[in-house]
N, C-alpha and C. Protein backbone atom coordinates (compact mmCIF):
# COMPACT_ATOMS: atom_id res chain seq x y z
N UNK A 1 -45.58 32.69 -13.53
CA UNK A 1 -45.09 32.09 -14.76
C UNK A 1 -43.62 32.42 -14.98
N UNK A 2 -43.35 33.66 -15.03
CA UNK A 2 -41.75 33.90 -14.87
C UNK A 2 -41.38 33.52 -13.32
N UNK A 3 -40.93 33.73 -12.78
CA UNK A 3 -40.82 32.71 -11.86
C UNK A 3 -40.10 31.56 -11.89
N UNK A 4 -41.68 30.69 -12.78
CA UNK A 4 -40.96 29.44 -12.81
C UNK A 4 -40.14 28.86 -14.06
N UNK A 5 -40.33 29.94 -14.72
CA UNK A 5 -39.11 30.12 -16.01
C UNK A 5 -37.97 29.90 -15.60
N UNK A 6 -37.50 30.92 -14.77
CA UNK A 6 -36.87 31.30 -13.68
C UNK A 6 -36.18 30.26 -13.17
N UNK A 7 -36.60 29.31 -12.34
CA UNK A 7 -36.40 28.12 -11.48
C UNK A 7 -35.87 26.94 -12.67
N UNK A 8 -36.84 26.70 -14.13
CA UNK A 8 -35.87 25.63 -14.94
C UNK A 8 -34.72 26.27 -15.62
N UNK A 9 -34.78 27.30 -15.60
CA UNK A 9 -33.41 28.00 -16.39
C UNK A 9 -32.30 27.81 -15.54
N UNK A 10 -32.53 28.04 -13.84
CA UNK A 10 -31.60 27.57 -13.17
C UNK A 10 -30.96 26.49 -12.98
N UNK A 11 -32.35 25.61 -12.92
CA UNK A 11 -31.90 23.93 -13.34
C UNK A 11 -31.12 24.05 -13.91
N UNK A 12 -31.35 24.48 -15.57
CA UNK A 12 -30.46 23.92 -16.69
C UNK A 12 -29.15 23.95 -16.18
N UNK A 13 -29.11 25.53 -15.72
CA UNK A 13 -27.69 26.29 -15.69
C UNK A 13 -26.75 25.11 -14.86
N UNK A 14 -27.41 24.82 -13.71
CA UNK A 14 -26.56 23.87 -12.84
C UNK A 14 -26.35 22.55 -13.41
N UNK A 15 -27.30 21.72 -14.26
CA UNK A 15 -27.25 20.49 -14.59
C UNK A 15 -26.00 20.70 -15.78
N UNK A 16 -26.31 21.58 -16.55
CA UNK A 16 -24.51 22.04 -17.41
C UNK A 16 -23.56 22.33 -17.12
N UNK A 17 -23.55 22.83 -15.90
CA UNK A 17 -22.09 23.01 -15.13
C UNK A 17 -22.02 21.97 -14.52
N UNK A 18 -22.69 20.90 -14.33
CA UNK A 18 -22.06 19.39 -13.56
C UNK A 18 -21.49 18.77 -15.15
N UNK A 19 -22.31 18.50 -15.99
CA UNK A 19 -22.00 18.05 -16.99
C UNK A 19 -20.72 18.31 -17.46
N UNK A 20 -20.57 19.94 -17.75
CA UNK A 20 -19.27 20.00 -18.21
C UNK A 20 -18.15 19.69 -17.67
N UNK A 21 -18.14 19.75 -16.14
CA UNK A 21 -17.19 19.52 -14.82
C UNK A 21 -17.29 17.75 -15.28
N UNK A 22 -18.03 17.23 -15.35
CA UNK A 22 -17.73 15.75 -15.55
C UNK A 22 -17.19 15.35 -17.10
N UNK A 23 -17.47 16.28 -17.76
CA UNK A 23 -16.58 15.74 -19.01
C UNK A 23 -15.02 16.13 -19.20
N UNK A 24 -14.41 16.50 -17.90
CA UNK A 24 -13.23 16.56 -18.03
C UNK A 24 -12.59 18.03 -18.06
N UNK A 25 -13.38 18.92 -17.42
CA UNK A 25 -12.95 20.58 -17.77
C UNK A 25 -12.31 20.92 -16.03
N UNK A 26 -11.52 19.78 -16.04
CA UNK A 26 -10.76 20.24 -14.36
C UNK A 26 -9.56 21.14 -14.31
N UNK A 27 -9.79 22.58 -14.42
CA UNK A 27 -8.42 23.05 -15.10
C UNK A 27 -8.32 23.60 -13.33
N UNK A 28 -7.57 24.58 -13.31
CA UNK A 28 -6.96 25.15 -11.82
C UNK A 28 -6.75 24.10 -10.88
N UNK A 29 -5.99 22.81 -10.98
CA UNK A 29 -5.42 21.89 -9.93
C UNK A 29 -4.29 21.99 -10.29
N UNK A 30 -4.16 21.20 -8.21
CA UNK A 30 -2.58 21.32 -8.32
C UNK A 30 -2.00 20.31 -8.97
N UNK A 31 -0.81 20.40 -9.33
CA UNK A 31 0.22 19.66 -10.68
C UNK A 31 0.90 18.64 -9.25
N UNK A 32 1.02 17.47 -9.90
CA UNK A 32 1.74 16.35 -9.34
C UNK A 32 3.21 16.98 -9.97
N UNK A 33 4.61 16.45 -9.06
CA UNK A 33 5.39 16.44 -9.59
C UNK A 33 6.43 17.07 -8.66
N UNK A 34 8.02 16.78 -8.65
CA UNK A 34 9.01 17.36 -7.97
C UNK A 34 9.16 18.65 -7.81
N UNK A 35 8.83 19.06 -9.01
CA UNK A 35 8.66 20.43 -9.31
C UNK A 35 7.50 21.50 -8.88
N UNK A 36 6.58 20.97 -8.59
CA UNK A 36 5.67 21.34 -8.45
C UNK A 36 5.37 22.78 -7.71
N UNK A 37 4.91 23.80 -7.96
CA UNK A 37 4.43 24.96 -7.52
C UNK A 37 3.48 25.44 -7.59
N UNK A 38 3.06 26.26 -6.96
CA UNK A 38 1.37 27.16 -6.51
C UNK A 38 1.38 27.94 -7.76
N UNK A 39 0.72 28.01 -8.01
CA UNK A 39 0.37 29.23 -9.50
C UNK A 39 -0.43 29.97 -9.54
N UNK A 40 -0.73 31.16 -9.76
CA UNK A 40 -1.99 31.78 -10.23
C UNK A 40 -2.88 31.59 -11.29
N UNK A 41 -4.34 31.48 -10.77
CA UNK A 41 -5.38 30.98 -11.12
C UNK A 41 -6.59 32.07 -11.59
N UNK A 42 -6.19 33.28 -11.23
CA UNK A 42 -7.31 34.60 -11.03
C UNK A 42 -6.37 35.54 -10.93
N UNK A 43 -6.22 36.52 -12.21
CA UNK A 43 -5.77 37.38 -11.93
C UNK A 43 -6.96 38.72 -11.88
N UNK A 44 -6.45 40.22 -10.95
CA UNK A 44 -7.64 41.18 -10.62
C UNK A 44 -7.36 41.66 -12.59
N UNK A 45 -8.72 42.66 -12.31
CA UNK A 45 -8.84 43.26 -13.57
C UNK A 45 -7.95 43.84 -14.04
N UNK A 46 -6.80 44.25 -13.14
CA UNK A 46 -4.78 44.74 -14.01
C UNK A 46 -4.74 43.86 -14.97
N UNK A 47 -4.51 42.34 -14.81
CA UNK A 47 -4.12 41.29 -15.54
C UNK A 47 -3.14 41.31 -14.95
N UNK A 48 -2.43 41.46 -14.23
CA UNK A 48 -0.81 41.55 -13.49
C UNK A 48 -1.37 40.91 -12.29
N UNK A 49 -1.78 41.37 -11.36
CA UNK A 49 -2.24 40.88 -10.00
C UNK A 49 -2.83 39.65 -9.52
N UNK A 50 -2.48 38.72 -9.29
CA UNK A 50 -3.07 37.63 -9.04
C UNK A 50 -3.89 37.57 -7.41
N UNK A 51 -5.19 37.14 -7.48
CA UNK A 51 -6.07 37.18 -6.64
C UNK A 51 -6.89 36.32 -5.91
N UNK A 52 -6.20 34.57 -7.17
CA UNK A 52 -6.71 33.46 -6.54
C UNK A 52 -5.33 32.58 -6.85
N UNK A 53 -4.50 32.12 -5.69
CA UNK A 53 -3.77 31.06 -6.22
C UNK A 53 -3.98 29.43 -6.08
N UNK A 54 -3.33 28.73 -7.09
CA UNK A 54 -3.31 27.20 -6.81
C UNK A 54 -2.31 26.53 -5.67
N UNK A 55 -2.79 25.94 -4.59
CA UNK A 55 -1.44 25.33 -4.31
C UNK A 55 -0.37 24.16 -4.79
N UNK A 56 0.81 24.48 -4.47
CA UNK A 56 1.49 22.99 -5.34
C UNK A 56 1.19 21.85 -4.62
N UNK A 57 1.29 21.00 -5.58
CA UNK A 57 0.46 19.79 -5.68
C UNK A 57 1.29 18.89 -4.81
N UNK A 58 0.92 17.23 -4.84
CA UNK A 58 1.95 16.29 -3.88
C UNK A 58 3.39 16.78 -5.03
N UNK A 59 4.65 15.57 -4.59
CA UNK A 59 5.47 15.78 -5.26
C UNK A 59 5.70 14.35 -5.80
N UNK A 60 4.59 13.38 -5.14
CA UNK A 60 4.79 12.03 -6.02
C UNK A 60 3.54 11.82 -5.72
N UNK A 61 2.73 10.26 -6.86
CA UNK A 61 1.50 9.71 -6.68
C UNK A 61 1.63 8.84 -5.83
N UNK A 62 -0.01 8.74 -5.03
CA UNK A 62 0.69 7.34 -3.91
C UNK A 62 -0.30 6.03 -4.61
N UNK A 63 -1.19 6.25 -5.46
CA UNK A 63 -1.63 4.87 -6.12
C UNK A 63 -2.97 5.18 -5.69
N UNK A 64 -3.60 5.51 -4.27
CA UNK A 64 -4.27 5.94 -4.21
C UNK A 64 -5.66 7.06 -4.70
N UNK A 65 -4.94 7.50 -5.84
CA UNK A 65 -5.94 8.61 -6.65
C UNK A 65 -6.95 8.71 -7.14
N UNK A 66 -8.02 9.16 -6.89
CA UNK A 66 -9.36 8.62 -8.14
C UNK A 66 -9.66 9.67 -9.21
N UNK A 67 -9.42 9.10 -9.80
CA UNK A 67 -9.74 9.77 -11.83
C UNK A 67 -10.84 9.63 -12.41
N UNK A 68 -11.39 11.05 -12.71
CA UNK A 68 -12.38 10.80 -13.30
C UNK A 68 -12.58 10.67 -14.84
N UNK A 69 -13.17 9.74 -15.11
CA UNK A 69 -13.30 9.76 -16.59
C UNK A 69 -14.72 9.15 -16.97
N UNK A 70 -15.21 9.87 -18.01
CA UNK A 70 -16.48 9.06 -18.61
C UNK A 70 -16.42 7.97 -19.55
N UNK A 71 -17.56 7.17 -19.31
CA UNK A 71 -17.77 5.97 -19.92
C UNK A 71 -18.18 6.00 -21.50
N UNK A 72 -18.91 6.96 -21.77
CA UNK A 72 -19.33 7.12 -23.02
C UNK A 72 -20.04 5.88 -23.08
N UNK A 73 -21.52 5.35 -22.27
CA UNK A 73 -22.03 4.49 -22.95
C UNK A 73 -23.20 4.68 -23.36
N UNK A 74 -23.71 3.81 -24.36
CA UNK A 74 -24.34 4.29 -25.30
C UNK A 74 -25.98 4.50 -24.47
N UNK A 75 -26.48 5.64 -25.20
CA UNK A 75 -27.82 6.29 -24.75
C UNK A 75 -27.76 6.85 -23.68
N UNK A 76 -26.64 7.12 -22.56
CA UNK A 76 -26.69 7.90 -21.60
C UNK A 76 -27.00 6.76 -20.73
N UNK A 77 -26.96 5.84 -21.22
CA UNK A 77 -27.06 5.02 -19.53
C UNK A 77 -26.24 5.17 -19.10
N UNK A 78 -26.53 5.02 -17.32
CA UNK A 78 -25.77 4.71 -16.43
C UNK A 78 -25.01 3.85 -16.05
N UNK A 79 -23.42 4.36 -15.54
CA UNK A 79 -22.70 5.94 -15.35
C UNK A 79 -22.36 6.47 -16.32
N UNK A 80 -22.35 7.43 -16.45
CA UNK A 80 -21.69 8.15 -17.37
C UNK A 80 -20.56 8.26 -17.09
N UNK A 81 -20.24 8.78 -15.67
CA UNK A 81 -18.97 9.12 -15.40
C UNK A 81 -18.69 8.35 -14.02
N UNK A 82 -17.15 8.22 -14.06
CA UNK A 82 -16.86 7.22 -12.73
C UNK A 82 -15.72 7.30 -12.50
N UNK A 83 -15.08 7.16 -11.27
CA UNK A 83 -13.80 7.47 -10.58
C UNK A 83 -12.88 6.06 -10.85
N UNK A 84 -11.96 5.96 -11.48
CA UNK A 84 -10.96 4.79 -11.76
C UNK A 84 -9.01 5.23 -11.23
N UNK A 85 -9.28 4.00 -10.59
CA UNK A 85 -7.73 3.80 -9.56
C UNK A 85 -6.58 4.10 -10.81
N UNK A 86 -5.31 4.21 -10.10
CA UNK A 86 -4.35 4.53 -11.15
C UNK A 86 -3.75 3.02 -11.57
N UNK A 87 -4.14 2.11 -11.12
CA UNK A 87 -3.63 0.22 -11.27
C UNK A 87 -4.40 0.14 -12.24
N UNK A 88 -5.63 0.89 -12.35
CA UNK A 88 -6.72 -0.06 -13.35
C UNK A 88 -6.18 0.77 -14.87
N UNK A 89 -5.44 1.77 -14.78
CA UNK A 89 -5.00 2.27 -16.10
C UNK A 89 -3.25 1.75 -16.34
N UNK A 90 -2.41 1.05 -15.30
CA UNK A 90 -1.62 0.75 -15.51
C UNK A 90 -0.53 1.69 -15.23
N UNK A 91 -1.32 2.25 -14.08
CA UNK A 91 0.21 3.56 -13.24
C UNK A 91 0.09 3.13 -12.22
N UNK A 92 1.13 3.80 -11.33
CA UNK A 92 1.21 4.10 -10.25
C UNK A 92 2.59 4.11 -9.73
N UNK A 93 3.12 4.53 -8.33
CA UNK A 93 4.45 4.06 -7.58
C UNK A 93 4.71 3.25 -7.48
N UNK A 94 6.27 3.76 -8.01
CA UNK A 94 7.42 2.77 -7.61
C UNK A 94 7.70 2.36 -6.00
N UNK A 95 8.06 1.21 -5.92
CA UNK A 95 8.69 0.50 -4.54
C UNK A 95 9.87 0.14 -4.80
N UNK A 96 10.94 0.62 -3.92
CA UNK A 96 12.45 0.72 -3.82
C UNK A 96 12.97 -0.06 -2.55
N UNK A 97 13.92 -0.94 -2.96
CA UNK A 97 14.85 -1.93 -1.89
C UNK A 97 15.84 -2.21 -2.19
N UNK A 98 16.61 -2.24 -1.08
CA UNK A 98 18.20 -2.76 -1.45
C UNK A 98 18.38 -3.79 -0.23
N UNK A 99 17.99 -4.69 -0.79
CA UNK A 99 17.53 -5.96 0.26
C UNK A 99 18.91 -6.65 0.62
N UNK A 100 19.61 -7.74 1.34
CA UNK A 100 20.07 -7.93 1.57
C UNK A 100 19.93 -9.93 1.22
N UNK A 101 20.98 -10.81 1.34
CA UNK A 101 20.34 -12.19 0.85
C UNK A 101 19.29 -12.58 1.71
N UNK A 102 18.40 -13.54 1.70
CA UNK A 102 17.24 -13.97 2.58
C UNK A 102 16.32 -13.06 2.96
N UNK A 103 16.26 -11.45 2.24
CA UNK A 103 15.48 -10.54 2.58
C UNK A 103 13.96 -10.69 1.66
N UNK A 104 13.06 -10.68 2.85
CA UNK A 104 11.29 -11.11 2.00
C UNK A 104 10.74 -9.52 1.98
N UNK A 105 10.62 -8.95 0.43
CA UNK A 105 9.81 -7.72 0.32
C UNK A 105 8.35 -8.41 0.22
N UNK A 106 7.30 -7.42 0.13
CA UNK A 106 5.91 -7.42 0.34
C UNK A 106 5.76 -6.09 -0.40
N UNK A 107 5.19 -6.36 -1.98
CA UNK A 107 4.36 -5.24 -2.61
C UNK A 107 3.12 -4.71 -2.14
N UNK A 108 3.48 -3.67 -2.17
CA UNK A 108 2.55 -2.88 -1.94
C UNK A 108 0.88 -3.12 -2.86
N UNK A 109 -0.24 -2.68 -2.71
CA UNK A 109 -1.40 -3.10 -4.05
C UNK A 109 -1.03 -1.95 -4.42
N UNK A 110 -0.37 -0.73 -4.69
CA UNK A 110 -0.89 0.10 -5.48
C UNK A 110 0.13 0.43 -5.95
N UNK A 111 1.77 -0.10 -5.70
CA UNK A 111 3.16 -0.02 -6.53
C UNK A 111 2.70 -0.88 -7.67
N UNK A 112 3.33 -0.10 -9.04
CA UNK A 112 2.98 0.05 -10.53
C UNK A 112 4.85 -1.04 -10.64
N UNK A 113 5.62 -1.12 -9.47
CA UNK A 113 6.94 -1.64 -10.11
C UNK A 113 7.80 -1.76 -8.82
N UNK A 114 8.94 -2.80 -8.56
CA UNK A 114 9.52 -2.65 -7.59
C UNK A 114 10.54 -2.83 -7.98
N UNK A 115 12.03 -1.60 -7.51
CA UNK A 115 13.05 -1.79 -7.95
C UNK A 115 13.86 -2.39 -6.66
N UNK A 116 14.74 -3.48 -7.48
CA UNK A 116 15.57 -3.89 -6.43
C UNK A 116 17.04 -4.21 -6.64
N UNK A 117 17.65 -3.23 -5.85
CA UNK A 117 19.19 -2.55 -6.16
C UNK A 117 19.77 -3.50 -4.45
N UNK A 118 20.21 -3.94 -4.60
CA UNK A 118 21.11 -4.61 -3.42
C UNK A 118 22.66 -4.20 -3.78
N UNK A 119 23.57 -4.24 -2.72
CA UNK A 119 24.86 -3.78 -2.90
C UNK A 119 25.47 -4.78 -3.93
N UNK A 120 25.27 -5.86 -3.84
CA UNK A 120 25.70 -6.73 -4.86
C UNK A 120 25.40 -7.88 -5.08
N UNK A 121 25.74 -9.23 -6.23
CA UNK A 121 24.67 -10.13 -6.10
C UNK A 121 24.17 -11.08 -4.85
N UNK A 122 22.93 -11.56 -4.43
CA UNK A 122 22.46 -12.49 -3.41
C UNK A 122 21.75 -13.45 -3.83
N UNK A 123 22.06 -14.40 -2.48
CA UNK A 123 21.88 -15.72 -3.18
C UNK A 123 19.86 -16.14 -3.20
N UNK A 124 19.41 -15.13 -1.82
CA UNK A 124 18.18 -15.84 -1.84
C UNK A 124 17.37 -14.33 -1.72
N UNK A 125 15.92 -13.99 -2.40
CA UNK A 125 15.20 -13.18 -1.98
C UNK A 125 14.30 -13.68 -2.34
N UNK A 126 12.89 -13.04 -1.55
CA UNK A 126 10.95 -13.40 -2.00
C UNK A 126 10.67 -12.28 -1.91
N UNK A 127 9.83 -12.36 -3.16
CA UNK A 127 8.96 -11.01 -3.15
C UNK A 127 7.37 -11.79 -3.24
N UNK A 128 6.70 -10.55 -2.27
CA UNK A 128 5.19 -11.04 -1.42
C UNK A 128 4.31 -10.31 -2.59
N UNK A 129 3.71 -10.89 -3.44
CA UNK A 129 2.70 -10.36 -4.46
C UNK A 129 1.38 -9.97 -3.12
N UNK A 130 0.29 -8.55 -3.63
CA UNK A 130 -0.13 -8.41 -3.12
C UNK A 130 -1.63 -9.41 -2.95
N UNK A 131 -2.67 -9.62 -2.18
CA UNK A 131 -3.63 -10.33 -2.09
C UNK A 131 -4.30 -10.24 -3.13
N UNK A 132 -5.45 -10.95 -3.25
CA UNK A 132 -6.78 -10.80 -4.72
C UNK A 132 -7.44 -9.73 -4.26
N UNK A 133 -7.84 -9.16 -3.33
CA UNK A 133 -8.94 -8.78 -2.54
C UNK A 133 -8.73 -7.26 -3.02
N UNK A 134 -6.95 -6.86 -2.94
CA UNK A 134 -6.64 -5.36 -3.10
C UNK A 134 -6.69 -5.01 -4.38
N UNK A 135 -6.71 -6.34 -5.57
CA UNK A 135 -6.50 -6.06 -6.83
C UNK A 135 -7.54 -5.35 -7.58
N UNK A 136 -6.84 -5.10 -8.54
CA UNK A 136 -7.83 -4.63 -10.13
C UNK A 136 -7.29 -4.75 -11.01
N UNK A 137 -8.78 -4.88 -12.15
CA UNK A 137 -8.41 -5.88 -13.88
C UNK A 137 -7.63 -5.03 -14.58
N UNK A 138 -6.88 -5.82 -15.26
CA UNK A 138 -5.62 -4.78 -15.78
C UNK A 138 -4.70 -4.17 -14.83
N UNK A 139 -4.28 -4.28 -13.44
CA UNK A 139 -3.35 -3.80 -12.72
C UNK A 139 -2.01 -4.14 -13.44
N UNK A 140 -1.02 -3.56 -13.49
CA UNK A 140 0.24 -3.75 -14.27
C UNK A 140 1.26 -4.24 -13.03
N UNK A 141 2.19 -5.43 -12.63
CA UNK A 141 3.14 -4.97 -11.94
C UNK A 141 4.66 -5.43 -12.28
N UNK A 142 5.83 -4.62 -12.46
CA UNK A 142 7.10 -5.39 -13.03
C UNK A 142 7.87 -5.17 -11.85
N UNK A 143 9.48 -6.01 -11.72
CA UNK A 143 10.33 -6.19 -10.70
C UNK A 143 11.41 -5.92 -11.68
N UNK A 144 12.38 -4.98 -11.14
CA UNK A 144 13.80 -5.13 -11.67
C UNK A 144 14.64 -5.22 -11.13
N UNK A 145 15.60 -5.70 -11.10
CA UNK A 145 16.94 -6.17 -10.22
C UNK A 145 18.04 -5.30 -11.24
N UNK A 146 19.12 -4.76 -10.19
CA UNK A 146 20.56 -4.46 -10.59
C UNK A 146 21.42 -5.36 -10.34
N UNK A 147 21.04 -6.53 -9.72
CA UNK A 147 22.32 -7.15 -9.72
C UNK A 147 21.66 -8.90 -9.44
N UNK A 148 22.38 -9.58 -9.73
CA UNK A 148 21.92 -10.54 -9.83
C UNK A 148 21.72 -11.44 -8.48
N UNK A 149 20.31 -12.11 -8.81
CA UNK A 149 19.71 -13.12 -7.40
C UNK A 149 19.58 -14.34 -8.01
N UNK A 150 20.25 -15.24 -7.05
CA UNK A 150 20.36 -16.26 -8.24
C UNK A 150 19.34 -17.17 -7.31
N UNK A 151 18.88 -16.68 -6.23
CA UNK A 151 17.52 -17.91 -6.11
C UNK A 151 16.23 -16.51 -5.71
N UNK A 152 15.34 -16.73 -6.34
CA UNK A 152 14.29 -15.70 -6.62
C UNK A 152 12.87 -16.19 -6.41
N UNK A 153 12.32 -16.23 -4.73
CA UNK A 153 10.93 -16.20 -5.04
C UNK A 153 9.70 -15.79 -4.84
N UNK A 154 8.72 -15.98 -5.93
CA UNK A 154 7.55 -15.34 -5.83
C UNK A 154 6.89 -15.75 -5.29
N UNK A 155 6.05 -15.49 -4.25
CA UNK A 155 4.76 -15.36 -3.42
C UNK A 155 3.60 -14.91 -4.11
N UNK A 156 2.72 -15.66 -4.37
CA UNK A 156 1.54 -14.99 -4.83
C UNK A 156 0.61 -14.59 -3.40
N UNK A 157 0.06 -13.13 -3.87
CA UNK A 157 -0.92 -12.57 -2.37
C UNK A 157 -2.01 -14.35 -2.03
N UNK A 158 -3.20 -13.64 -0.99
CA UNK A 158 -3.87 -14.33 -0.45
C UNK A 158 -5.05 -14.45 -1.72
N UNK A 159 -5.19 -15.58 -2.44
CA UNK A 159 -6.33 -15.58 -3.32
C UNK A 159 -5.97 -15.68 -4.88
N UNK A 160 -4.77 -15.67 -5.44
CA UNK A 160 -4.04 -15.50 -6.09
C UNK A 160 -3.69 -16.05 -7.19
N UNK A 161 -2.65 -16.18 -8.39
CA UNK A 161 -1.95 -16.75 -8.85
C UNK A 161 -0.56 -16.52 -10.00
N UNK A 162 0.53 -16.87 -9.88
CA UNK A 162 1.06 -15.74 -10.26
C UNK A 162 2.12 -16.94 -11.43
N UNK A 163 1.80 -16.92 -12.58
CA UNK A 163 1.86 -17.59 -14.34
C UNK A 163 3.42 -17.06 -14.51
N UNK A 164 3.92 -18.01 -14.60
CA UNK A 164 5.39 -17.55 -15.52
C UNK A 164 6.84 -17.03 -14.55
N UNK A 165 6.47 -17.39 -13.59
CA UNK A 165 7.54 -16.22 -12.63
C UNK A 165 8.95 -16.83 -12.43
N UNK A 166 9.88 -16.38 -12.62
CA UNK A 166 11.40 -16.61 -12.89
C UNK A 166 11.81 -16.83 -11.43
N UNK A 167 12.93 -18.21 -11.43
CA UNK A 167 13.18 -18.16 -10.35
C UNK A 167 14.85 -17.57 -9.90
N UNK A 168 15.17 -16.84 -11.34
CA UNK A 168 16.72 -15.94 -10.61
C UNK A 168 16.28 -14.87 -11.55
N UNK A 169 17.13 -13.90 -11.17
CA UNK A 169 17.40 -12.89 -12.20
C UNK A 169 18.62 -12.10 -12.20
N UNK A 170 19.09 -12.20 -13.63
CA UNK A 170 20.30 -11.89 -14.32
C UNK A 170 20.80 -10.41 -14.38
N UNK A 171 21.84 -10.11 -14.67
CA UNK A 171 21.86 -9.02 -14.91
C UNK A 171 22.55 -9.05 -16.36
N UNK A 172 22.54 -8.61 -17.40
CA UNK A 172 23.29 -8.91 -18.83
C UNK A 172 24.76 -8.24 -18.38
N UNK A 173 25.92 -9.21 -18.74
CA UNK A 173 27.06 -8.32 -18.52
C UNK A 173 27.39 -7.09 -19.83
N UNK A 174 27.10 -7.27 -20.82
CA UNK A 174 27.68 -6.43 -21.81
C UNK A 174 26.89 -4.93 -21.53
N UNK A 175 25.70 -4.98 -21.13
CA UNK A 175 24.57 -3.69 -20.79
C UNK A 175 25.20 -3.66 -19.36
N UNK A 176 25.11 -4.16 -18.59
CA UNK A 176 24.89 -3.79 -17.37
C UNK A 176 23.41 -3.53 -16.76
N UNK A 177 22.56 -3.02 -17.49
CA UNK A 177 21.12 -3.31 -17.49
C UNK A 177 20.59 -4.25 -16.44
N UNK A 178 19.84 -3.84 -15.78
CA UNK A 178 18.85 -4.73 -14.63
C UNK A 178 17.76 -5.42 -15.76
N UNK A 179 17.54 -6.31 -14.87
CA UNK A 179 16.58 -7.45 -15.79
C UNK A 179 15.25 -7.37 -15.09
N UNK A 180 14.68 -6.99 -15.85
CA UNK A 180 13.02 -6.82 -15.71
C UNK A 180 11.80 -7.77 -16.07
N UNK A 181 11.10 -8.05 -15.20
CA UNK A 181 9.85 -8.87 -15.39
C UNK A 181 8.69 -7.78 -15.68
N UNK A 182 7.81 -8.49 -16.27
CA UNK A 182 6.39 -7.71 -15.95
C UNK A 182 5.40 -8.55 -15.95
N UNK A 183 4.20 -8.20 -15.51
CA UNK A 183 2.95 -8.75 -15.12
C UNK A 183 1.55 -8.56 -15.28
N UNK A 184 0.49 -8.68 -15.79
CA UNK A 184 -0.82 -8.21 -15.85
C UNK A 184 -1.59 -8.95 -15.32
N UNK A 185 -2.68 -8.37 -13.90
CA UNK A 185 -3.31 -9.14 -13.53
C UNK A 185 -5.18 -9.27 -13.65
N UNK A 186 -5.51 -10.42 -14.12
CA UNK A 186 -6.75 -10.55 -14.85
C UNK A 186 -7.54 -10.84 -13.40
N UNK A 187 -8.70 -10.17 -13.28
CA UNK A 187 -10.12 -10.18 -12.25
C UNK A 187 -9.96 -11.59 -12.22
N UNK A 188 -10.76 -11.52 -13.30
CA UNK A 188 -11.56 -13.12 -13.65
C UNK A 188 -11.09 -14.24 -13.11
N UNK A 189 -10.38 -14.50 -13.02
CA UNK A 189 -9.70 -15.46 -12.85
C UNK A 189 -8.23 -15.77 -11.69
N UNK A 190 -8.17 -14.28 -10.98
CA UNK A 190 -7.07 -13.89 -10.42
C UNK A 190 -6.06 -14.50 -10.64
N UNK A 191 -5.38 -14.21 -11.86
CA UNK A 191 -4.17 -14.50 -11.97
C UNK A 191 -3.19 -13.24 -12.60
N UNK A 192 -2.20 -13.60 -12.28
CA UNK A 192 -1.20 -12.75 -13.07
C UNK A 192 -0.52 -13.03 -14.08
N UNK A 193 -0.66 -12.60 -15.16
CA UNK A 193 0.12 -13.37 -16.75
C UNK A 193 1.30 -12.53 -16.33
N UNK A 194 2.13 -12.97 -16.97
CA UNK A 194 3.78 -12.69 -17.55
C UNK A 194 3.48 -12.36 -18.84
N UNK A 195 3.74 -10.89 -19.01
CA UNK A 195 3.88 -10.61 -20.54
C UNK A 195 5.44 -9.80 -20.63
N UNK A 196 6.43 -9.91 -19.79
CA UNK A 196 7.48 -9.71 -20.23
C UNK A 196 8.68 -10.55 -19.55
């Protein structure tokens, strides 16, 4: 009888430590960031001595990441909890070019933005939107230019469609400011709206 007291108490113990680990209690990881360094995680019973360290983390995201977060749906149905891309929350890496005239970039699926700095203005560039296949709902993606392209075009990926897309882009003379597009792309329907 104790025993098997014994054996559901253990249950519990483990089924609460998944639980709590899934509601978000991920502390001792490594930190994204340039900066980034190993830290101590465990110090011995001094309080001075450290006995478990963290290592430092990448120093950039590659889009690639899975995040966990719970669903909170109602009655505990299933999932509770589930791994979501950094596109489907509207992050991720930047993509950098300094293209040249007649130069065709190709986004990446998991660049959140592509900057494009050329030495000075050109007359022709395409940028390659990525396929339907790599996408996800709510993926965010914007383009900015430093200097002005005065023939500009968009490629939608394989499966696609891409709403609103400018065919130059300016640079404002009084700012100096690069001119920015942005984009949200819907499952349903694979397309990409222009909301800026």
């Amino acid at each position: 009888m104790k025993l098997s007291r014994l054996g559901i108490g253990f249950a519990a113990l483990i089924a609460a430590t998944a639980i709590a680990g899934a509601a978000g209690m991920f502390n001792n990881l490594p930190v994204v960031g340039a900066s980034s360094t190993a830290y101590c995680a465990l110090y011995a019973g001094d309080g001075t001595t450290c006995v478990g360290y963290v290592p430092a983390g990448p120093t950039v995201i590659t889009g690639n990441e899975l995040i966990p977060a719970d669903t909170q749906i109602a009655n505990g149905a299933s999932p509770q909890t589930v791994r979501i891309k950094p596109a489907s929350l509207g992050v991720g890496p930047y993509q950098y070019t300094a293209p040249l005239t007649g130069t065709s970039v190709t986004v990446a699926a998991t660049s959140r933005r592509l900057i494009i700095n050329p030495a000075g203005s050109i007359t022709a560039l395409t940028v390659v939107f990525p396929a339907a296949s790599v996408l996800v709902d709510n993926q965010t993606f914007g383009l900015c230019s430093t200097q002005v392209v005065t023939g500009l075009t968009l490629t939608a990926g394989a499966g696609s469609t891409i709403l609103n897309g400018p065919t130059a882009l300016a640079v404002p003379p009084a700012t100096g400011a690069g001119t920015c597009y942005e984009w949200v792309y819907r499952l349903a329907n694979t397309s990409w709206f222009r909301v800026q």
